[in-house]
Protein backbone atom coordinates (compact mmCIF):
# COMPACT_ATOMS: atom_id res chain seq x y z
CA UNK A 1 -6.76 -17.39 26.36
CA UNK A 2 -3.71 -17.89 24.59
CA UNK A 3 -1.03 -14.82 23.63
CA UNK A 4 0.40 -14.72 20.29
CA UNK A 5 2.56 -12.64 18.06
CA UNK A 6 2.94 -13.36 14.32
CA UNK A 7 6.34 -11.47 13.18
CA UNK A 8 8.64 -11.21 10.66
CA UNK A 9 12.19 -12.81 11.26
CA UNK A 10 15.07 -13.13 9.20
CA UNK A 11 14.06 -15.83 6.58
CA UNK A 12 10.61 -15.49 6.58
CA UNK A 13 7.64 -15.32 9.08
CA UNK A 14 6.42 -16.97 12.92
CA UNK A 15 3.85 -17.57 14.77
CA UNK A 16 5.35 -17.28 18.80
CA UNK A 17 3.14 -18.16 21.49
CA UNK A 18 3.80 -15.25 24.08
CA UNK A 19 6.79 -16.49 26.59
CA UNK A 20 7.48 -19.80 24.41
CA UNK A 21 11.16 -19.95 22.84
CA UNK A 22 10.24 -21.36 19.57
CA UNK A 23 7.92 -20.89 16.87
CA UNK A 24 4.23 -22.79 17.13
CA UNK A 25 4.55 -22.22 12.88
CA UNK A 26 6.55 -20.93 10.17
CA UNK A 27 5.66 -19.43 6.60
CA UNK A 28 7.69 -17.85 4.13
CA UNK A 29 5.27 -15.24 3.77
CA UNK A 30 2.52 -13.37 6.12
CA UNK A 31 -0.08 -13.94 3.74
CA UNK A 32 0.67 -17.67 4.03
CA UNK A 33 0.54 -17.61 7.66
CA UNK A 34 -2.67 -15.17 8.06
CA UNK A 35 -3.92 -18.10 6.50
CA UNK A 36 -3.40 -20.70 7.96
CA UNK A 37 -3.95 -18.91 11.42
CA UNK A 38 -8.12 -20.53 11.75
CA UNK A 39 -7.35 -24.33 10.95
CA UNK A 40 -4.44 -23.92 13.50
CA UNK A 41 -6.23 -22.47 15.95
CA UNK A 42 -9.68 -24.57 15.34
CA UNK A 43 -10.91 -25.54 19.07
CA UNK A 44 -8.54 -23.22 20.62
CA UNK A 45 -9.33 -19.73 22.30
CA UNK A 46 -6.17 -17.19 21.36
CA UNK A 47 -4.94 -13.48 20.75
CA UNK A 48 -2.92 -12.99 17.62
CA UNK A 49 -1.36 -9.78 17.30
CA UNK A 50 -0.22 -9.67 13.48
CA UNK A 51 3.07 -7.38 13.49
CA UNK A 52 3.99 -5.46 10.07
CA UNK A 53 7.52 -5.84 8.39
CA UNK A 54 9.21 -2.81 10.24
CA UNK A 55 8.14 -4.60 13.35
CA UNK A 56 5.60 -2.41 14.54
CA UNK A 57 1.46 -3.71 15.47
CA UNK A 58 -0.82 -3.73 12.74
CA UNK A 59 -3.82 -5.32 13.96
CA UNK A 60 -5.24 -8.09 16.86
CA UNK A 61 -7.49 -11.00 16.01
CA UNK A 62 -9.20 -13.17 18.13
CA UNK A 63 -9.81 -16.67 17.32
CA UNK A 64 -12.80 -17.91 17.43
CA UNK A 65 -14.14 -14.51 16.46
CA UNK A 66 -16.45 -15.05 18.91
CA UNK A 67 -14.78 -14.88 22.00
CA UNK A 68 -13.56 -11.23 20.93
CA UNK A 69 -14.26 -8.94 24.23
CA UNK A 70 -15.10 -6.46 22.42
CA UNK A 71 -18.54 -5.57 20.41
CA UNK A 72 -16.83 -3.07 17.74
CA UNK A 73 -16.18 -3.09 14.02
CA UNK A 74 -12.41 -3.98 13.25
């Protein structure tokens, strides 16, 4: 499975695959990227961990949903 972070940068937002040096995508917004986040990773397996505007972790997704580990609501 695939390691991603989607953060904010200096003119907008990115989607970094974990140890890559540039950006898999680009949005100017994090709406615009949450969305676009399932037809990018269609027939992929990956971790997205979805960062908040001061930098800190908001939340993880999994994509597909259903290779999430874990059975829990959330």
């Amino acid at each position: 499975m695939d390691n991603y972070h989607l953060s904010p940068t200096s003119d907008g937002w990115e989607l970094k695959k974990v140890g890559a040096e540039r950006a898999s995508k680009r949005a100017a917004t994090k709406q615009e990227l949450i969305n676009a986040l399932a037809d990018f990773f269609d027939g992929k397996t990956a971790s997205v961990k979805i960062h908040r505007a001061d930098g800190t972790l908001e939340e993880e997704r999994t994509y597909p949903r259903s290779a999430d580990p874990r059975r829990s609501k959330g």
